[in-house]
Each structure stands twice: as structure tokens, then as C-alpha cells.
Protein backbone atom coordinates (compact mmCIF):
# COMPACT_ATOMS: atom_id res chain seq x y z
CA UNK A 1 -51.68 96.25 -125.53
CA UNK A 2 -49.74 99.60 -124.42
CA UNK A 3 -52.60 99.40 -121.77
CA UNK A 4 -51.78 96.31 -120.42
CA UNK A 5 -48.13 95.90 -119.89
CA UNK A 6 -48.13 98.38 -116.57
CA UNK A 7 -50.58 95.75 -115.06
CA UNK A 8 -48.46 92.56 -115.86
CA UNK A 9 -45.26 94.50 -114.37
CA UNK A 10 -47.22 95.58 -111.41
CA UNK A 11 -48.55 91.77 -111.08
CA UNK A 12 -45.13 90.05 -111.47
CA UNK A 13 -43.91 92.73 -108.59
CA UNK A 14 -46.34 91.63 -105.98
CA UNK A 15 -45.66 87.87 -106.61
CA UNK A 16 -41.72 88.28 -106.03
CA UNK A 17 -42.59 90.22 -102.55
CA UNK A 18 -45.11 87.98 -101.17
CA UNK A 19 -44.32 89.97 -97.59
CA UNK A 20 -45.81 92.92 -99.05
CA UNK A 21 -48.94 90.92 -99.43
CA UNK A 22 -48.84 90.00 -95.86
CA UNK A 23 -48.12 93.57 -94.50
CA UNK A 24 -51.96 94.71 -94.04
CA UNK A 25 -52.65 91.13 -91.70
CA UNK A 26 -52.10 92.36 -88.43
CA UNK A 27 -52.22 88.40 -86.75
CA UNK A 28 -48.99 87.50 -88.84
CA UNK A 29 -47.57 90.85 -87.91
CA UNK A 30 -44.08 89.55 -85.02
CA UNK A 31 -44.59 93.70 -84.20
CA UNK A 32 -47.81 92.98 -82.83
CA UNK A 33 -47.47 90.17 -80.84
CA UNK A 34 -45.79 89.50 -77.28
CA UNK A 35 -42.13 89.27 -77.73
CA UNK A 36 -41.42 87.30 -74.41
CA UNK A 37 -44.20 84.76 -75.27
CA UNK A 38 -42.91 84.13 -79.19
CA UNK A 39 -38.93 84.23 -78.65
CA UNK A 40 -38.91 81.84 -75.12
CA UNK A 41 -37.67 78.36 -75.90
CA UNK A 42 -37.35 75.74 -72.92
CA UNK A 43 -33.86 74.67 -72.61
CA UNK A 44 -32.21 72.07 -70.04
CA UNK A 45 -28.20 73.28 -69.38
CA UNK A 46 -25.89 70.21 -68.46
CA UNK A 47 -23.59 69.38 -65.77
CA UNK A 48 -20.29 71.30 -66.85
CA UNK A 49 -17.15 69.94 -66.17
CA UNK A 50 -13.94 71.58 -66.51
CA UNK A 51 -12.38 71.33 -69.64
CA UNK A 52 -9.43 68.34 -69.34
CA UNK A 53 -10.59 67.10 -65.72
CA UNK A 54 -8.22 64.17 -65.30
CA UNK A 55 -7.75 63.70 -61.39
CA UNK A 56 -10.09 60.98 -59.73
CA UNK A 57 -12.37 61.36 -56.65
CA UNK A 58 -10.44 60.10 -53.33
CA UNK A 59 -10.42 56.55 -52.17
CA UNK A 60 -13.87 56.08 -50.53
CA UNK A 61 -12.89 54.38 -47.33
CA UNK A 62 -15.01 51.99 -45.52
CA UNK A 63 -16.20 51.81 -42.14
CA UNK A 64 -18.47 49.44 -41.24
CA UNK A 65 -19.57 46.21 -41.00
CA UNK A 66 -15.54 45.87 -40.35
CA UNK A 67 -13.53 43.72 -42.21
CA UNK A 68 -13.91 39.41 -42.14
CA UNK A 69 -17.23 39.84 -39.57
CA UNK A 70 -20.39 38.21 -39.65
CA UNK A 71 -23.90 39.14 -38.60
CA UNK A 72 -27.59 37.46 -38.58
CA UNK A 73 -29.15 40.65 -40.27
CA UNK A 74 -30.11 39.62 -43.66
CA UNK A 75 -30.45 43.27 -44.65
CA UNK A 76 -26.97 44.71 -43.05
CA UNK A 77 -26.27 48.27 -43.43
CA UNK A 78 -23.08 49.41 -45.30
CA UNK A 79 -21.43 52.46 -44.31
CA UNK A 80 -18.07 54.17 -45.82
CA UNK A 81 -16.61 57.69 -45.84
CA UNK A 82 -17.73 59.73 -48.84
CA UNK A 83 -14.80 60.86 -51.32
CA UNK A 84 -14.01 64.42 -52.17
CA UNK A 85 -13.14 66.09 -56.19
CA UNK A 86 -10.22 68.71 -56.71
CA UNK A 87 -12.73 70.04 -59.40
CA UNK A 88 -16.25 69.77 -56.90
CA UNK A 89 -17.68 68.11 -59.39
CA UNK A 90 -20.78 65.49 -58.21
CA UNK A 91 -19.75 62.20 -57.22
CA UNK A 92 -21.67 58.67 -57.78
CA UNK A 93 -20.87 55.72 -56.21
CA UNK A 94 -21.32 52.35 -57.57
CA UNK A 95 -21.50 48.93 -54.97
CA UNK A 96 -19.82 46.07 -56.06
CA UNK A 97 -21.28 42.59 -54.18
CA UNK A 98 -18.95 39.77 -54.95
CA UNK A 99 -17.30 41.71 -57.75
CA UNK A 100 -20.92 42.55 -59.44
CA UNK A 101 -21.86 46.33 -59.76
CA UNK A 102 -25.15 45.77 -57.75
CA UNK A 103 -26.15 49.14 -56.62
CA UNK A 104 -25.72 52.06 -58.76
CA UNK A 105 -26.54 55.60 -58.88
CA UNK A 106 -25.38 56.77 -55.03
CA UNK A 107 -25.24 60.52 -55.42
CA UNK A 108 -22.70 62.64 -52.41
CA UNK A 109 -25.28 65.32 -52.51
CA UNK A 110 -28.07 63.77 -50.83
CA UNK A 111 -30.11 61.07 -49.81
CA UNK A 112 -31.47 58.31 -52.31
CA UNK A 113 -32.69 55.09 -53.33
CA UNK A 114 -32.40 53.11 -56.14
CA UNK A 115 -32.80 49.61 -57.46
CA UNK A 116 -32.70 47.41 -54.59
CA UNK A 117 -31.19 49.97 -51.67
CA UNK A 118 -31.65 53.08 -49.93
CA UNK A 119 -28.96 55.03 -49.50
CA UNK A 120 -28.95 58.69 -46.72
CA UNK A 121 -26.10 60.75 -46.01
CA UNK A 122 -24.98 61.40 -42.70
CA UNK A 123 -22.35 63.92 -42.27
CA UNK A 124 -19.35 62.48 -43.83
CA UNK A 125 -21.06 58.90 -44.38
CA UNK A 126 -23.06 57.36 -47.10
CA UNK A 127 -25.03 54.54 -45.23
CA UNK A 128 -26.27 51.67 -47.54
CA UNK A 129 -29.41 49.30 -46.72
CA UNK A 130 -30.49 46.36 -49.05
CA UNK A 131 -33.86 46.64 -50.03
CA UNK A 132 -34.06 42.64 -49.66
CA UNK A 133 -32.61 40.27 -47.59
CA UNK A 134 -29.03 38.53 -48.98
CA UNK A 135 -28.56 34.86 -49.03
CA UNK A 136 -26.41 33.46 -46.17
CA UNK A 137 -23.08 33.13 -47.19
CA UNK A 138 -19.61 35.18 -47.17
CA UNK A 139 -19.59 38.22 -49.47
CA UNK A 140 -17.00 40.85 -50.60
CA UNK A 141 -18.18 44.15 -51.22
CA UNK A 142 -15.94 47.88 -52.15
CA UNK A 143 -16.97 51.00 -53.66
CA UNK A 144 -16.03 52.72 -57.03
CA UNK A 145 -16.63 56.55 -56.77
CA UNK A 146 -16.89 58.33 -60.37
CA UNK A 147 -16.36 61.84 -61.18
CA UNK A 148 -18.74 63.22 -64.79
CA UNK A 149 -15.37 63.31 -66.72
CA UNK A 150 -15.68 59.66 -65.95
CA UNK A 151 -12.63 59.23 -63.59
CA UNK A 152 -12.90 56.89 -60.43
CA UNK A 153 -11.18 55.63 -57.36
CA UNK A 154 -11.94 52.40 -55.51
CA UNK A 155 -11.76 51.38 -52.15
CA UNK A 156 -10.23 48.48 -50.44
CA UNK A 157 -12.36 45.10 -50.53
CA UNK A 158 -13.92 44.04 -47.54
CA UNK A 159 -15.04 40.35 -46.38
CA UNK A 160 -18.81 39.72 -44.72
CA UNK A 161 -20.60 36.71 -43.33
CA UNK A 162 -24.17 36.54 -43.74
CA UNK A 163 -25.61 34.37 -41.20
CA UNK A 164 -29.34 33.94 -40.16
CA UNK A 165 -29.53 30.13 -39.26
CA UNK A 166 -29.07 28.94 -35.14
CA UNK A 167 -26.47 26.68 -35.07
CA UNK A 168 -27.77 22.67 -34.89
CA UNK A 169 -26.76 21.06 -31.66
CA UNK A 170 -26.65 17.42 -31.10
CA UNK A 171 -25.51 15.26 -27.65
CA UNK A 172 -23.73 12.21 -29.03
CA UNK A 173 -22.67 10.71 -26.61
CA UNK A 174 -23.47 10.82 -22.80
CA UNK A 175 -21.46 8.25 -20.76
CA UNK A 176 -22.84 4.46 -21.63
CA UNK A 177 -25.53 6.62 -23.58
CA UNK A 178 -25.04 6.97 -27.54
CA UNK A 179 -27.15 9.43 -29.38
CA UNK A 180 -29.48 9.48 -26.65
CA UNK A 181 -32.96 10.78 -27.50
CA UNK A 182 -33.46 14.03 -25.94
CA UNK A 183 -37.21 15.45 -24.77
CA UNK A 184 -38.23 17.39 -21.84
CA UNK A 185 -39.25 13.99 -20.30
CA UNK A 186 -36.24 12.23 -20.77
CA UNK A 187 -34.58 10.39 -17.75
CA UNK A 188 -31.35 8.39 -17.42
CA UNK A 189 -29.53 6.88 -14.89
CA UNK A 190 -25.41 6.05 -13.95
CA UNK A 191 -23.82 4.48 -11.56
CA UNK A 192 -21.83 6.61 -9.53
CA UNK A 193 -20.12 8.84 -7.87
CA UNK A 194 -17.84 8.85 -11.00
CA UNK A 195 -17.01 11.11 -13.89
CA UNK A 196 -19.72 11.47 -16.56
CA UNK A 197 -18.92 11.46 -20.30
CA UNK A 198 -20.75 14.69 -22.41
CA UNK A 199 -20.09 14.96 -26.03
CA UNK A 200 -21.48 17.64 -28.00
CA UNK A 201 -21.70 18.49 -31.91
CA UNK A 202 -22.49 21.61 -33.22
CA UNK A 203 -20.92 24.04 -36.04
CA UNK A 204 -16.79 24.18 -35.55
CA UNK A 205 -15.74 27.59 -32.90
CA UNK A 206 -19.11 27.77 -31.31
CA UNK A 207 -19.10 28.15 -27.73
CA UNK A 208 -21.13 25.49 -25.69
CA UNK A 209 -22.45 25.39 -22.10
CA UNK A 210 -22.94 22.40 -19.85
CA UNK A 211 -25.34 23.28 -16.75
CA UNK A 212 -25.83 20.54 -14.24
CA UNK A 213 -28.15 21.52 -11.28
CA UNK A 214 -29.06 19.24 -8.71
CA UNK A 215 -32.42 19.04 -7.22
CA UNK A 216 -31.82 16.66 -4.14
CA UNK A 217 -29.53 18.70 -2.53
CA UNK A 218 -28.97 22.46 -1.69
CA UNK A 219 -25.26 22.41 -3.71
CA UNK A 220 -24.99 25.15 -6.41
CA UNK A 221 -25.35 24.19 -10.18
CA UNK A 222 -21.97 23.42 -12.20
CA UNK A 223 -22.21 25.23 -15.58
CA UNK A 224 -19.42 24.68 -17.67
CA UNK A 225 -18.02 26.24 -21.28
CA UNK A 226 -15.96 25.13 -23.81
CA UNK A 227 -15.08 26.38 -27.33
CA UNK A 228 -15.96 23.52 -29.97
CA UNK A 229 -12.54 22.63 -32.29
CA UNK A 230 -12.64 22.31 -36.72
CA UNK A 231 -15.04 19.58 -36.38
CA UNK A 232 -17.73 21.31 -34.09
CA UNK A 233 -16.59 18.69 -31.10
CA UNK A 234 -16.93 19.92 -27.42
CA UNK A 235 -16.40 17.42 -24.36
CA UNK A 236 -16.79 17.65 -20.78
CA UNK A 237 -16.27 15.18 -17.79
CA UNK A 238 -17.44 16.61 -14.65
CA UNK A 239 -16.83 14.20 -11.99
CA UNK A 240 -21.00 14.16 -10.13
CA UNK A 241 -22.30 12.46 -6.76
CA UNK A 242 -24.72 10.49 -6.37
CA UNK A 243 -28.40 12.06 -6.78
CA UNK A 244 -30.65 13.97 -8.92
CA UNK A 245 -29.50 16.39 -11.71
CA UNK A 246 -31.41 18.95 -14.21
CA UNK A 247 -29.19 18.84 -17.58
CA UNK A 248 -29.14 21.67 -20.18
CA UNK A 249 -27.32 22.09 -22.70
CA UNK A 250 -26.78 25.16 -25.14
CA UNK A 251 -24.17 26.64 -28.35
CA UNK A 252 -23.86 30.00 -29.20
CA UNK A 253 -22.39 31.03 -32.94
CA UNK A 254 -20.25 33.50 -33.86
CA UNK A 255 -23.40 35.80 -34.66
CA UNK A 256 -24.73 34.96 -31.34
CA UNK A 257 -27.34 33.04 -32.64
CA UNK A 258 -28.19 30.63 -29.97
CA UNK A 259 -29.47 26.82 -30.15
CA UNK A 260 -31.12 24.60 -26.86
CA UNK A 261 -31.40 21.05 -26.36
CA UNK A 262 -34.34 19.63 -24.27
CA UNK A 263 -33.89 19.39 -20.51
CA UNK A 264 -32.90 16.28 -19.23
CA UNK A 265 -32.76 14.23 -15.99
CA UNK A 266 -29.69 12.13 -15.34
CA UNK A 267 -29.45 10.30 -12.08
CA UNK A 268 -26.34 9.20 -10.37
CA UNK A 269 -27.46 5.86 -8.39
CA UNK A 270 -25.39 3.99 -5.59
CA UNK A 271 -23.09 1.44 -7.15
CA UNK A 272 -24.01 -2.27 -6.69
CA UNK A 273 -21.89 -4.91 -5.87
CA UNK A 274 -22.86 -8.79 -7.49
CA UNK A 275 -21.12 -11.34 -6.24
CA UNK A 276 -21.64 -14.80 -8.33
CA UNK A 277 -22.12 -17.92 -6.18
CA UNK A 278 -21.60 -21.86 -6.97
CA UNK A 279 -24.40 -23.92 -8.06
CA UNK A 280 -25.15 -25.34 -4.26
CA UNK A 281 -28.76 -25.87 -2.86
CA UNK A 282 -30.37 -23.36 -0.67
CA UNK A 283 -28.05 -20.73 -2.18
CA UNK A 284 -29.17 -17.73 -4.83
CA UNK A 285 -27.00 -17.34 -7.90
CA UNK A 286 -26.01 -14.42 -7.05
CA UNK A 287 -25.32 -12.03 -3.89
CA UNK A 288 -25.98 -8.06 -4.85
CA UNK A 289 -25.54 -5.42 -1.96
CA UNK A 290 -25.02 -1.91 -2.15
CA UNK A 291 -21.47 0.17 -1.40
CA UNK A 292 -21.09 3.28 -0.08
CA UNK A 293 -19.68 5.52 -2.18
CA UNK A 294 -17.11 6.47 -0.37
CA UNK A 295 -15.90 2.82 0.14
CA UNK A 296 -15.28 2.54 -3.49
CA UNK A 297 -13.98 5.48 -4.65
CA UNK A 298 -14.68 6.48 -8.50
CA UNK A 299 -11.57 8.11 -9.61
CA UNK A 300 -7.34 8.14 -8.59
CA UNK A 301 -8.31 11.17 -6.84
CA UNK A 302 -10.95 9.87 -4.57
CA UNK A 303 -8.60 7.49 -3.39
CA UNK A 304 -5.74 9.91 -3.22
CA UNK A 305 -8.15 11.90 -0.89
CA UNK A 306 -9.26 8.78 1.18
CA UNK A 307 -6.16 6.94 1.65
CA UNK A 308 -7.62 5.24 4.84
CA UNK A 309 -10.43 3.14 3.29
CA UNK A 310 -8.44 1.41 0.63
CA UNK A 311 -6.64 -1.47 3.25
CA UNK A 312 -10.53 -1.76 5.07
CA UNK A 313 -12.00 -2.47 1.56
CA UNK A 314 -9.56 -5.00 0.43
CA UNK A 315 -9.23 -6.71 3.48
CA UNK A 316 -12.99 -6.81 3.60
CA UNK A 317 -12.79 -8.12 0.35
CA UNK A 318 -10.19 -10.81 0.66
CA UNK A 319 -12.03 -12.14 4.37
CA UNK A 320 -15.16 -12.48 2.47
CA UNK A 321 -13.63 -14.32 -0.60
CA UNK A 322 -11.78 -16.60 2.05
CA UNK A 323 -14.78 -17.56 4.19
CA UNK A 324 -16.63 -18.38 0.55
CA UNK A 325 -13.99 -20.79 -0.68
CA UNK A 326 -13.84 -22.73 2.89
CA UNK A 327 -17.63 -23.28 2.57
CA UNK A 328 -17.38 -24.02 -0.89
CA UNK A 329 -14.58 -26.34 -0.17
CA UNK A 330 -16.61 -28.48 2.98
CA UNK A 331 -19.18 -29.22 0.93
CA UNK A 332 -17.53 -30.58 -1.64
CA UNK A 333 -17.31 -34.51 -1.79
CA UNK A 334 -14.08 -36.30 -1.56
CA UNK A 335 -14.94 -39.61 -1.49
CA UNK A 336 -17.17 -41.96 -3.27
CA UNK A 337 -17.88 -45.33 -2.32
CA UNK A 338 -19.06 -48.04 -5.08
CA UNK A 339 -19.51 -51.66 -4.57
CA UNK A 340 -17.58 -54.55 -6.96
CA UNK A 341 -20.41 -54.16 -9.49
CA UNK A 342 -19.95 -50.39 -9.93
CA UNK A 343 -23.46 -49.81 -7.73
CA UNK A 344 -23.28 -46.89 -5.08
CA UNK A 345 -23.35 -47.58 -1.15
CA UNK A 346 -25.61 -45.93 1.05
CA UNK A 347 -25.59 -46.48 4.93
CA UNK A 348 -22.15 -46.75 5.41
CA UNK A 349 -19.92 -46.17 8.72
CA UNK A 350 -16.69 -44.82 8.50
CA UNK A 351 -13.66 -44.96 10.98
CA UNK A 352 -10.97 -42.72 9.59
CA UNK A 353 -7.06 -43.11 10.85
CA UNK A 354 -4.59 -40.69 10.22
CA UNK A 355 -1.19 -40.77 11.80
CA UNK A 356 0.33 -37.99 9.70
CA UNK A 357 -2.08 -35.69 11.22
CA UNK A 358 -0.23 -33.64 13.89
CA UNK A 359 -2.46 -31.71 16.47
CA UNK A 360 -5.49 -33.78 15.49
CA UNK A 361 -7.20 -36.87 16.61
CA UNK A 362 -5.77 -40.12 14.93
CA UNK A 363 -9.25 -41.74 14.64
CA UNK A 364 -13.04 -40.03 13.56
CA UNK A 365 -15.93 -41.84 12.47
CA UNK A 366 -18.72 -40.57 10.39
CA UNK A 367 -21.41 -42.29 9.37
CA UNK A 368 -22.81 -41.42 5.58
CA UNK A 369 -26.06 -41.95 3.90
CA UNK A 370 -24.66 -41.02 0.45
CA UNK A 371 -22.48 -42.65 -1.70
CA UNK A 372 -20.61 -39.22 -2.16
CA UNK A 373 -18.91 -37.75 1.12
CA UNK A 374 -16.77 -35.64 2.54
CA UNK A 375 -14.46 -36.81 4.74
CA UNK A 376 -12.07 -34.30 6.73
CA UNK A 377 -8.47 -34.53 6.50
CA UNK A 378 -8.27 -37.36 4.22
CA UNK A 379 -5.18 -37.65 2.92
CA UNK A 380 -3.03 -40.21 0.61
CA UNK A 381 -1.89 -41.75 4.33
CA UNK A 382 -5.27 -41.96 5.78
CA UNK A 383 -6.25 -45.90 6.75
CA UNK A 384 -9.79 -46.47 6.42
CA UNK A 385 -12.23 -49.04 7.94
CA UNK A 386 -16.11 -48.99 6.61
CA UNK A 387 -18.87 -51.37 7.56
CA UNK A 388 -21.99 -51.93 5.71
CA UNK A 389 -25.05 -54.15 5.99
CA UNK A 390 -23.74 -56.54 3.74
CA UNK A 391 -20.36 -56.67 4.63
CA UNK A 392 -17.14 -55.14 6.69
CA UNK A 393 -13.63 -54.31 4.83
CA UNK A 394 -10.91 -52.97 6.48
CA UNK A 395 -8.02 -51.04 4.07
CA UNK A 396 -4.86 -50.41 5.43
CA UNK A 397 -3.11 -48.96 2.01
CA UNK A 398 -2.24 -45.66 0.35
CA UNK A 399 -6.02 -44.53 -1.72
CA UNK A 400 -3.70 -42.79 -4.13
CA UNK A 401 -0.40 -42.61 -5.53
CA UNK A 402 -0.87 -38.85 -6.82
CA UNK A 403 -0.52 -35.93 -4.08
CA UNK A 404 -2.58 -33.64 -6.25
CA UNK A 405 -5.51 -35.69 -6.20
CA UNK A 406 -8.21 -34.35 -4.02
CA UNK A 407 -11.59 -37.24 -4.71
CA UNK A 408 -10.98 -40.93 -3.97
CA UNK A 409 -12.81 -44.09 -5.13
CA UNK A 410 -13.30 -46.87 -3.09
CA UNK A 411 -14.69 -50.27 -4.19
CA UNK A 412 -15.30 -52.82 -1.59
């Protein structure tokens, strides 16, 4: 027993100092190995900020596309003036399209790209381009620029028109012409010289052209421009000659975007003047001729340039119209002859007195073949003596009581 109680003490020493046990193995030995290797531990260090940072970034301030513009590039580039820290700390900017925080991440320190944009620094300039194209529309866009304490600044809010589509164009009217159809083989013709009627429809502040060139004749085209009002409406009146004209038409938006209607052909013919005659035998129905233009002037200030013409044309006019109604007025019949049963007369002489005809013959005679006659100068005092086949009458009385009437009936 006395034996055996230094080996249980010696046993029960070991076991509390379990390092002792270890001391012999030289692999579990820290002496023995590399000391750089063992004791290196990867470590990332973060941004540090000083302690209490409180003051903001400056205002970015924007530069470009300016302020209420508008451009056809789907994909515009946005440019503003980068922002500076008291503290140097690393700024981020955040893009804000129609209020929404679309494009995040924009680091000051260099150039980057991110979720739908790429983003380069240019000197003092962060430049901005959509990675895809924007809707048409009108868009407000700023910038927030945030410190890492978490402090940020803003920039003013900026207006932009997105606008890809050429403006539609339409020719709605064109002098007699409504919503004519419009190809490159499309003709139509005007009387003139006057002043033609254009009236164009496209989006409201465009600016439209009118280009008239003539092909008949060495004078220079007429190009015109106007400025459409709030409801897109442009009109022009150019006063044209007669001939041949090449018509184009064009609108330009306020993204220069530009729109063209089919070439045209309008003519300017020489006026023609119809006049409408009675119902007679051997005559037409109507008499057409053509007029000069410069007989009939178009517009108050032809004739204020042509003073001359005006008393040739009317009195032209009025000789014409005279010699027509004297025509119309011999041949028509003013008397009729019937005999007691109502039955016409045919073959019948006729001496005709008239007293109360100064610087004329008292007496004529005219002998008719028709019933209905015409017989010069008669008058309510005309005496009248008629002979037939059958049977003579002489009447010596007044054929009417009424001055007005112009067609007597006589029944023998």
C-alpha cells in the first residue's frame, strides 16, 4: 500500500497539467512553428468618418439638359457639377426621375455604372447616361448628394421633354379642296389668278413651310413660314397666276423633328366666263369664253393696280347685255291672231297705222304665216287692218286699255 500511494500522487499530477503531457510533441509546439503564418488574421478596415460629422455635401448644381427643354434622344445624358465635403469624406449621389430614386450608387471618385446608367467623371462633372431609352413624355429629375455620416444636400429640380415621334401633318383644307388626298401623283386645278386658301394641322408651336415653285415659267419659288397657334393651325393665302405649280409642304417640332407631305400639283387655269341664253332655236344654252386675267382682276388690289380696265370691262359688259335683250325682245311675239271659234290664223296681211309714232312711217305692212307675230311699234293707239282668205276686217279702236300690256289678242 505504502508502495503505491507515490504512483497515484504522481498520476493525479500529470492529469491536472495536461500541457506537460503535450510538451515532448514538437507539431503542437506555437515555438516551433512560423509566427507570421499562425498570428495573421485577414481584416477589412471601414470608411472612417469623423466623430460628430454634421455638415452636408454642397448643393450639386445642374448643368445640362437646361431647364423646361426637350430633345428626341431617348437616352439623354445628364450632367451636373459634383458637390464638395468640409470633412473629404466620399460622396454618392442618388437620381431622382419624377420624384423616384432611380439611379443610385454615383460615387465623386470615379467613373461607374450601375443599375440602369453609366455614370464618368469629367473634371468637375458627373455625366449621367440611361442604360435604356425613357418613354416620351415630360420628366423632372434633381440630385441628392450623401455624405457616410448620412447627411445630404439636394439640388434644384429641373423640367425635360422626351420627344422621339415626327410631328403628324395634315392639309385640311386647300381652297374649294377639303381634306384633299395627298400622293406624289396628285393634281388639282383653280381658277385664277386669285388668292389660294392653305390650311395646315400639325402639333400646336410647330413651325410650317409652304413652297410653291412654278414649272411653266422661269419666276423663283415662294416658300413661306408660319408658326402654328394652341390648336396646331397654320394658314397661308398667297395670291398665284395662272400656270403650273410644284406644292410641298413641311412642320418642324420643337426637337426639330421634321414631318413631309407628298408633292403636289396645283394648277391655276384661265377663268371662264358662262353666259346663260333664252330657250330660242338655233341658239346654245349657254355662251362660255375665256377672260384674260388681267380683265378681271382677282383681288381689291389688282384693281387698285389696274384702274384703267375696270370702265372697258363694264362697259363691255353692259353693251353686250344690251344687244342680248334687243334680240331677245324682236323675237318675241306681240300679237296673236285667233278667229271667232278660238282657231289660229295663218296667211294673214297686215297694214299697221300709227299716228302717235313721231319720226316713223304712219303705215307698214307685214305679211305673217303664224298665228303669233311680232309687229313693230305696236302700241295701245295703233289702227290695224288684216285680210285673210276668208275674209277682210278693218279695226279702228284702242287693242288695250292697259299701258303695261305688251301681247295683244285679236279675234276677227
Amino acid at each position: 500500500m505504502r508502495r503505491l500511494l507515490p504512483l497515484l500522487f504522481t498520476i493525479l499530477f500529470l492529469l491536472s497539467f495536461p500541457s506537460l503531457l503535450l510538451a515532448d510533441d514538437p507539431t503542437t509546439d506555437p515555438q516551433l512553428e512560423n509566427p507570421t503564418v499562425s498570428a495573421s488574421v485577414p481584416s477589412q478596415t471601414p470608411e472612417t468618418t469623423p466623430p460628430g460629422d454634421t455638415t452636408p455635401p454642397t448643393s450639386p448644381i445642374l448643368l445640362r439638359p437646361a431647364d423646361g427643354s426637350a430633345t428626341g434622344d431617348s437616352t439623354p445624358e445628364f450632367v451636373w457639377r459634383q458637390s464638395t465635403d468640409a470633412s473629404s469624406n466620399t460622396i454618392h449621389y442618388t437620381f431622382y426621375l419624377d420624384g423616384v430614386a432611380t439611379y443610385l450608387g454615383v460615387s465623386n471618385d470615379n467613373s461607374s455604372s450601375g443599375a440602369g446608367y453609366t455614370a464618368t467623371i469629367d473634371g468637375t462633372e458627373v455625366r449621367l447616361i440611361p442604360s435604356s431609352s425613357l418613354p416620351d413624355g415630360t420628366y423632372t429629375w434633381r440630385i441628392v448628394a450623401s455624405d457616410p455620416s448620412g447627411n445630404q444636400a439636394s439640388s434644384t429640380t429641373w423640367t425635360l421633354t422626351i420627344d422621339t415621334q415626327a410631328p403628324f401633318l395634315l392639309l385640311s383644307q386647300l381652297d374649294a379642296y377639303e381634306y384633299p388626298l395627298l400622293t406624289e401623283e396628285s393634281s388639282f386645278e383653280i381658277a385664277g389668278p386669285k388668292a389660294v386658301d392653305f390650311t395646315i394641322l400639325t402639333e400646336p408651336y410647330a413651325s410650317v413651310r409652304l413652297t410653291l415653285t412654278p414649272l411653266n415659267s422661269d419666276s423663283d419659288s415662294l416658300s413661306l413660314t408660319a408658326t402654328t397657334d394652341h390648336t396646331g393651325t397654320a394658314s397661308f393665302a398667297p395670291h398665284l397666276a395662272t400656270g403650273l405649280y410644284s406644292v410641298s409642304i413641311s412642320a418642324t417640332d420643337h426637337v426639330n423633328l421634321v414631318s413631309v407631305l407628298p408633292t403636289f400639283l396645283l394648277t391655276l387655269t384661265t377663268p371662264q366666263v358662262s353666259l346663260t341664253l333664252p330657250p330660242l332655236p338655233g341658239l346654245p344654252p349657254t355662251l362660255s369664253f375665256p377672260t384674260p386675267a388681267y380683265l378681271f382682276p382677282a383681288t381689291i388690289q389688282e384693281l387698285q393696280a389696274r384702274p384703267t380696265y375696270l370702265p372697258t370691262v363694264v362697259g363691255l359688259l353692259s353693251f353686250l347685255l344690251f344687244l342680248l335683250l334687243l334680240y331677245v325682245r324682236r323675237r318675241r311675239p306681240n300679237l296673236i291672231l285667233l278667229d271667232s271659234l278660238g282657231h289660229p290664223l295663218h296667211d294673214v296681211l297686215i297694214t299697221h297705222s300709227n299716228p302717235h309714232s313721231p319720226g316713223r312711217s304712219a303705215f307698214s305692212t307685214l305679211h305673217t304665216t303664224s298665228f303669233k307675230s311680232y309687229l313693230p311699234h305696236l302700241t295701245r293707239f295703233s289702227t290695224l287692218t288684216l285680210r285673210t282668205q276668208s275674209h277682210s276686217a278693218c279695226l279702228i279702236t284702242v287693242l288695250s286699255l292697259s299701258v303695261k300690256r305688251s301681247v295683244y289678242t285679236i279675234v276677227l
